[in-house]
Protein backbone atom coordinates (compact mmCIF):
# COMPACT_ATOMS: atom_id res chain seq x y z
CA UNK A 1 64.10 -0.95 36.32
CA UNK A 2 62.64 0.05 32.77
CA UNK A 3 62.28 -2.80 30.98
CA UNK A 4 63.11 -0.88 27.92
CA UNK A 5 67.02 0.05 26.62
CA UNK A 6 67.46 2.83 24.39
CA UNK A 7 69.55 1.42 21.45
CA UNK A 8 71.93 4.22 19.49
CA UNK A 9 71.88 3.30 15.36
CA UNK A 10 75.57 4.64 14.28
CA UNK A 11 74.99 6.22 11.17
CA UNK A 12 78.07 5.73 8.51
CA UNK A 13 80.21 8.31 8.03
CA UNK A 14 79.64 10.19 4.21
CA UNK A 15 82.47 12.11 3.06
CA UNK A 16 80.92 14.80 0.75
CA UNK A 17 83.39 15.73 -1.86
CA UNK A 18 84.78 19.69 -1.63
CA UNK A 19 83.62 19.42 -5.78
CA UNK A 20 80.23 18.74 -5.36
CA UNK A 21 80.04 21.11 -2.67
CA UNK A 22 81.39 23.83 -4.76
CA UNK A 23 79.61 23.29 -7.55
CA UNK A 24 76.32 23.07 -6.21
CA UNK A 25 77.50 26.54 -4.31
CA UNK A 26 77.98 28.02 -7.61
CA UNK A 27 75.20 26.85 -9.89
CA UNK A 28 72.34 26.19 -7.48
CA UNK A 29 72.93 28.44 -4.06
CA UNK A 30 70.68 28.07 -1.16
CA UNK A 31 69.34 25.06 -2.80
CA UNK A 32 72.65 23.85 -3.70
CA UNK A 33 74.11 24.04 -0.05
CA UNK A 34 70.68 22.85 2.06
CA UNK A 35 71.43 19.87 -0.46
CA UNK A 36 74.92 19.12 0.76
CA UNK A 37 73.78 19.36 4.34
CA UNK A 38 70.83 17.13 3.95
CA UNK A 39 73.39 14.70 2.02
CA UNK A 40 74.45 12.42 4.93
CA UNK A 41 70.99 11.93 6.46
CA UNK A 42 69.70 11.25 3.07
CA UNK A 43 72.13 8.21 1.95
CA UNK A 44 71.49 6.96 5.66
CA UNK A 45 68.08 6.75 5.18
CA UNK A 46 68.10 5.28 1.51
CA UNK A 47 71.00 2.52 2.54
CA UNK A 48 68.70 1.53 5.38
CA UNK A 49 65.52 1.31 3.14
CA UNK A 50 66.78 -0.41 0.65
CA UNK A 51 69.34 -2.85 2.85
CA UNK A 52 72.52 -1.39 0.96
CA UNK A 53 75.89 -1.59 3.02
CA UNK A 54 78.92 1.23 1.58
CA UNK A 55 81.50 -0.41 -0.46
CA UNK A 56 83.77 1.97 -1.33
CA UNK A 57 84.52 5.80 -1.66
CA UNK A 58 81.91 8.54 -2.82
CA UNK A 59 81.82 8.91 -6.60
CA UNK A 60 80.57 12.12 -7.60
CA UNK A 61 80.03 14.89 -10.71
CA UNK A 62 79.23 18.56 -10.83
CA UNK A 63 74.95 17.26 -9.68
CA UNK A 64 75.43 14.43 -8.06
CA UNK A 65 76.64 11.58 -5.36
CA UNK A 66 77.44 8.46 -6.02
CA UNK A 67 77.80 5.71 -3.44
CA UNK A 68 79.36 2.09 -3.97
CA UNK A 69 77.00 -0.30 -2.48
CA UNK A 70 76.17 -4.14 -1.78
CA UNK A 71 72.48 -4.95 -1.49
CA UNK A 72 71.23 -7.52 0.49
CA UNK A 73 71.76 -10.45 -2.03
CA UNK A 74 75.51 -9.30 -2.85
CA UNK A 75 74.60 -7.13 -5.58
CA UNK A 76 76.39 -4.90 -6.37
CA UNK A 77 75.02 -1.17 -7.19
CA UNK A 78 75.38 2.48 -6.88
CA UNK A 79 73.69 4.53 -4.92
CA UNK A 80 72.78 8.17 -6.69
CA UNK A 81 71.55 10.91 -4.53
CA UNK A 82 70.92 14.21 -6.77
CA UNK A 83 69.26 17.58 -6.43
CA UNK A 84 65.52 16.53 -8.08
CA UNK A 85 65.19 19.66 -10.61
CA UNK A 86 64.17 20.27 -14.48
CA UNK A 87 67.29 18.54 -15.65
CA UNK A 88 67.56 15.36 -13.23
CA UNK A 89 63.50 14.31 -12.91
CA UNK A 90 63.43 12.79 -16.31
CA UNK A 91 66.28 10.57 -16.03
CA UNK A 92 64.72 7.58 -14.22
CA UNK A 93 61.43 7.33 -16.65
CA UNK A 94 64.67 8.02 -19.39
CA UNK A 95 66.85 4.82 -17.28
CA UNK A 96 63.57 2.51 -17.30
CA UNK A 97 62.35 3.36 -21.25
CA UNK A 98 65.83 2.29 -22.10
CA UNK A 99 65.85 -0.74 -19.43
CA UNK A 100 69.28 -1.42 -20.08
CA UNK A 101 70.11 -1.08 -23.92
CA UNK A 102 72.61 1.40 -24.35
CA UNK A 103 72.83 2.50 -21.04
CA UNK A 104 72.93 2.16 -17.19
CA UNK A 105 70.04 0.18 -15.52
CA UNK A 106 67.78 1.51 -12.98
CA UNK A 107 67.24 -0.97 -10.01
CA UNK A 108 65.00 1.67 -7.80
CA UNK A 109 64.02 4.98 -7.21
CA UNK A 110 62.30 6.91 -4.79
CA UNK A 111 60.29 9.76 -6.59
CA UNK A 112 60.16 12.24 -3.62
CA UNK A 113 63.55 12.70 -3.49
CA UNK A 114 65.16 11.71 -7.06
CA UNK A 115 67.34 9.43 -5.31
CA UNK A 116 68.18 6.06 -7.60
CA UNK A 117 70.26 2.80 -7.26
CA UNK A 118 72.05 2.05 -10.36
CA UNK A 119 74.11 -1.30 -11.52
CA UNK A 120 77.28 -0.75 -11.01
CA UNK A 121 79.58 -0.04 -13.94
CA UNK A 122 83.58 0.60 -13.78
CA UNK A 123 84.09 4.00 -13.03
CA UNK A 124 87.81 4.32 -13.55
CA UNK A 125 87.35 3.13 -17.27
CA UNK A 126 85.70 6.15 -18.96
CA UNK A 127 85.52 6.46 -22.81
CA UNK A 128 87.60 9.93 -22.62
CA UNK A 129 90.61 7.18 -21.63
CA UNK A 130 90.26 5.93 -25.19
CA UNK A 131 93.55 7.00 -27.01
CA UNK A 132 92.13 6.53 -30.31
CA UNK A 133 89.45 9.43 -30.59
CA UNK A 134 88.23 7.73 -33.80
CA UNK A 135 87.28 5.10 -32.15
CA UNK A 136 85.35 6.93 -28.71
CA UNK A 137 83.46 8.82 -31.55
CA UNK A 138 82.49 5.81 -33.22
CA UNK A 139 81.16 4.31 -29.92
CA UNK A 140 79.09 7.08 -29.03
CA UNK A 141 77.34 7.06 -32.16
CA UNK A 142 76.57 3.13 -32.20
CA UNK A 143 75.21 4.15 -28.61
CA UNK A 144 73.06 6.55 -29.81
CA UNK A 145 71.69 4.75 -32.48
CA UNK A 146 70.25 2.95 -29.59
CA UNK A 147 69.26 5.36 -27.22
CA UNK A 148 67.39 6.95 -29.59
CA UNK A 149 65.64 4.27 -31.09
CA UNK A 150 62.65 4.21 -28.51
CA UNK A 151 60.00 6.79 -29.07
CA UNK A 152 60.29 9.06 -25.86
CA UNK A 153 57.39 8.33 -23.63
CA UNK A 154 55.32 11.34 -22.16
CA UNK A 155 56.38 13.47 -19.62
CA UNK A 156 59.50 14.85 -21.12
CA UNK A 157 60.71 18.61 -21.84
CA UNK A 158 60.79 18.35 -25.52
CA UNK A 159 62.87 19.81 -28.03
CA UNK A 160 60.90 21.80 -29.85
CA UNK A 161 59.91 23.96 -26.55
CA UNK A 162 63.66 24.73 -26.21
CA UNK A 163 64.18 25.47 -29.95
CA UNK A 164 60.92 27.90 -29.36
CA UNK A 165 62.54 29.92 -26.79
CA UNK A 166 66.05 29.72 -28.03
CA UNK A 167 64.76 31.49 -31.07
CA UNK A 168 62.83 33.82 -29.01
CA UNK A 169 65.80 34.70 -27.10
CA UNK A 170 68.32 34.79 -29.89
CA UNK A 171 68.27 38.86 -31.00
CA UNK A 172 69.12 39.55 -27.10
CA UNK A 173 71.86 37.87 -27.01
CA UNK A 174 73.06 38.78 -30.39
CA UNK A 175 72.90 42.62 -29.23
CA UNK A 176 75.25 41.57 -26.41
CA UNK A 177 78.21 40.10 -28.65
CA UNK A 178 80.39 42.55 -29.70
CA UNK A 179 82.28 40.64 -32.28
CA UNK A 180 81.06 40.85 -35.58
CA UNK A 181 82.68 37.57 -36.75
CA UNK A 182 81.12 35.78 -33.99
CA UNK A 183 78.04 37.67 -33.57
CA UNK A 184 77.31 36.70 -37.78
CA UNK A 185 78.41 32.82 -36.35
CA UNK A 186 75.08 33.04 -33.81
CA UNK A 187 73.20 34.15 -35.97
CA UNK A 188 73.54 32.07 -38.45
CA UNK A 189 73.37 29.18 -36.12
CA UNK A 190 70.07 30.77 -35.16
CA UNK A 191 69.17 30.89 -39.45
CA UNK A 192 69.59 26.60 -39.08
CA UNK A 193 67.47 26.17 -36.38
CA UNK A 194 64.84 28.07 -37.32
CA UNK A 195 64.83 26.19 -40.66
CA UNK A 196 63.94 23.07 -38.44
CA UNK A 197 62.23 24.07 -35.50
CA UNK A 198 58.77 22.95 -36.73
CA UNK A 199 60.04 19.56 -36.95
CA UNK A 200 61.44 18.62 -33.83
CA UNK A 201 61.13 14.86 -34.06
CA UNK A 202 60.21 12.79 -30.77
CA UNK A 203 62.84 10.44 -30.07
CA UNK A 204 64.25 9.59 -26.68
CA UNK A 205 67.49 11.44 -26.02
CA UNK A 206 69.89 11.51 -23.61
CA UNK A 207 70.97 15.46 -24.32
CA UNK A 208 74.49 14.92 -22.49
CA UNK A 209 76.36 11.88 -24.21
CA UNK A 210 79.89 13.08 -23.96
CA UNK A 211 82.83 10.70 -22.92
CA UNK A 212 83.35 10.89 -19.39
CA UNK A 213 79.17 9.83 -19.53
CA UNK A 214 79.96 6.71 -20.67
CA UNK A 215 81.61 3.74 -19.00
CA UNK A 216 82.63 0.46 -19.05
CA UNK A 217 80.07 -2.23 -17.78
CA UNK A 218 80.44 -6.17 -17.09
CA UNK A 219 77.64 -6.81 -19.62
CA UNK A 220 78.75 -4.27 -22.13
CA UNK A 221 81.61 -2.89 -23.49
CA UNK A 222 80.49 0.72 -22.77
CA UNK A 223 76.82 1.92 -21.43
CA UNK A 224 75.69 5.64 -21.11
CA UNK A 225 74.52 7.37 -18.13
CA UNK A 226 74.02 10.83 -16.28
CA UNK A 227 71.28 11.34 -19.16
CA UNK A 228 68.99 14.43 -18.79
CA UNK A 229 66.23 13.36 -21.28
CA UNK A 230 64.31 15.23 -23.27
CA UNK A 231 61.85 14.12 -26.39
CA UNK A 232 63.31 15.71 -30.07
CA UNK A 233 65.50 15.16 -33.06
CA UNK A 234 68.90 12.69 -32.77
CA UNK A 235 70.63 15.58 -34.74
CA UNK A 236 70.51 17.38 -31.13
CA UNK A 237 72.76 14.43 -29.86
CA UNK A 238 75.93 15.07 -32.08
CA UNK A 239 77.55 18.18 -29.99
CA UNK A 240 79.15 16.36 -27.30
CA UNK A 241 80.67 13.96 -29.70
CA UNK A 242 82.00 17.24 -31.88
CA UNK A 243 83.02 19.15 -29.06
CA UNK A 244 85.30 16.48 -26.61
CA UNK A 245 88.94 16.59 -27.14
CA UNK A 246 88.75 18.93 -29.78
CA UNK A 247 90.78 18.51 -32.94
CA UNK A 248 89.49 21.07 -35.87
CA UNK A 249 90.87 19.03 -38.58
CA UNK A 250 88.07 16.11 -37.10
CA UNK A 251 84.65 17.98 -36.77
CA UNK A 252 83.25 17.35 -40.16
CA UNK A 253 84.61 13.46 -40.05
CA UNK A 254 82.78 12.85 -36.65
CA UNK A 255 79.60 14.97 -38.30
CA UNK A 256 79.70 12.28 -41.36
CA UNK A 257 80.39 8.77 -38.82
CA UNK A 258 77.69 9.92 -36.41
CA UNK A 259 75.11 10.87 -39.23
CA UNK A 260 75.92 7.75 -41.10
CA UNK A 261 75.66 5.48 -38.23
CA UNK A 262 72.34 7.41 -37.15
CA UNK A 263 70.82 6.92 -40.17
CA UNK A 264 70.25 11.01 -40.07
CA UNK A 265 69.24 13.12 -43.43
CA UNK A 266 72.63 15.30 -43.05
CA UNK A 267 71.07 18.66 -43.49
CA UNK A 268 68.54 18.75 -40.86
CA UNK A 269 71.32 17.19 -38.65
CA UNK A 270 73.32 20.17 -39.20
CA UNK A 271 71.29 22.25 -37.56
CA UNK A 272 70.41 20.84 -34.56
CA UNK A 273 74.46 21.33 -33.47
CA UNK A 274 74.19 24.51 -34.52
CA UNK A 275 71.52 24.71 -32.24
CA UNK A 276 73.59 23.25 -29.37
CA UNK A 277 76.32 26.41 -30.07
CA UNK A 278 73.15 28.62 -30.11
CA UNK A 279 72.32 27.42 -26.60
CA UNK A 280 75.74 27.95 -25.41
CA UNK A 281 76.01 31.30 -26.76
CA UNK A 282 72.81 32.36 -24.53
CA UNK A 283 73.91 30.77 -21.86
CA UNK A 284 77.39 32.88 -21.93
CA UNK A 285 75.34 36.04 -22.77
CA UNK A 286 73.32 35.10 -19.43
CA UNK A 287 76.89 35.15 -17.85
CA UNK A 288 78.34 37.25 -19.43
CA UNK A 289 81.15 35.08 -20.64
CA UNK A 290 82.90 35.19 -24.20
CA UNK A 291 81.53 32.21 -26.37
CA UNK A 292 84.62 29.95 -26.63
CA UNK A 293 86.91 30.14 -29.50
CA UNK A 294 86.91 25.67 -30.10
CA UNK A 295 82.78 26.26 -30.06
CA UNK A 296 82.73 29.13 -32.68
CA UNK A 297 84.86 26.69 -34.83
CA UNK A 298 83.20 23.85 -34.63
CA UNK A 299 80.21 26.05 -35.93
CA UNK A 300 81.59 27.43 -38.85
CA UNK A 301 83.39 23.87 -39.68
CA UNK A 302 79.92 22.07 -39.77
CA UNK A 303 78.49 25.55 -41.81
């Protein structure tokens, strides 16, 4: 008799949400769907490499997986398995800069494959439950103020690259709106950043700080994450903030808390929104999409 006995390893059972399937159909194609295939094999290999055991149901967003997990010595964590591109290779040299203040912590990360474990925060308490919008405004600022206190370290995209080729890009896409009202809007949203471009500071920032990116922790109140870093100006930072749960009658009194609480000179903040709706609009002319009508507002509000 063989004095060997093959041994099968039973492989837990990943349910892959029909969202992040979708969405990584739509916005990243082959890539997207060879991603969600490769998904179970690759959170079987990372919960056996790092002695994690499932703990509850898949979390996910539009990029990204999210596994509850218990390490080895009862921790508790999350397990992040993303598609590594442009946006999502930053964030754990972004996660270990910050090493905790302001946002989520990084406990490991494998390089090769962008794959993270996290400490666990409270996913069903997001800041977008906050009644009081005030007050969720107010919180992202006094986050930022932290965040982007650290100098970025090297490595980053930065800032004034994207400012470079927005500007570059900006008479194509005004040729393609057909609306004088809005196409004036773009362009003068175009007029700010240029006004700034040559200074586009080198702070750390997290890019994406809206309110479902921020949750409630056991050591905090409320910590950021899903960053996708880049090195620039904090005035870049204030869109998300502006643009959740829109109420018109509220841009310019979140502009004025966020500035004040940033410490920011208020006219060079001004433009870096405007350079946010500027993005937007190229985006949509890329798609071929109508800019949307709460965006073009909040533009001419902070103008």
């Amino acid at each position: 008799m063989s004095r060997f006995t093959h041994v099968s390893i039973v492989r837990p059972v990943i349910d892959i949400p029909g969202s992040l399937a979708e969405a990584q159909q739509t916005f990243n194609g082959a890539a997207g769907r060879a991603f969600i295939a490769g998904l179970p094999d690759l959170a079987a290999t990372f919960l056996d490499r790092w002695r994690l055991r499932l703990d509850g149901p898949p979390m996910n967003g539009v990029s990204a997986l999210a596994l509850p997990v218990v390490r080895a010595d009862g921790t508790r964590a999350a397990l992040k398995l993303q598609l590594r591109d442009e946006e999502s290779k930053g964030e754990p040299l972004a996660l270990r800069t910050w090493n905790g203040d302001g946002a989520v912590r990084l406990l490991d990360h494998d390089p090769a494959t962008g794959t993270m474990l996290l400490e666990r925060l409270h996913s069903s308490r997001m800041l977008t439950d906050i009644a009081d919008t005030r007050e969720a405004v107010l919180t992202v600022a006094r986050l930022l103020a932290r965040l982007t206190s650290f100098p970025a370290p090297p490595g980053l995209r930065r800032l004034g690259d994207i400012a470079g080729a927005m500007l570059e890009r900006a008479p194509w896409a005004l040729k393609r709106i057909p609306d004088p009202a809005t196409r004036r809007t773009v362009a003068d949203c175009a007029a700010a950043v240029r006004e700034v471009a040559d200074e586009p500071g080198d702070r750390l920032l997290h890019w994406d700080l809206h309110f479902e990116n921020v949750l409630a922790a056991d050591r905090a109140d409320w910590l950021a994450i899903d960053p996708e870093p880049l090195a620039g100006d904090p005035g870049f930072e204030l869109w998300p903030a502006l643009d959740n749960r829109f109420e018109a009658a509220e841009v310019r009194r979140r502009f004025d808390v966020m500035t004040e609480v940033l410490g920011l000179d208020r006219e060079r903040a001004r433009a870096w929104p405007l350079g946010r709706l500027l993005q937007n609009a190229l985006w949509d002319a890329e798609d071929d999409r109508p800019i949307e009508a709460r965006q073009l507002e909040i533009a001419r509000r902070l103008a």
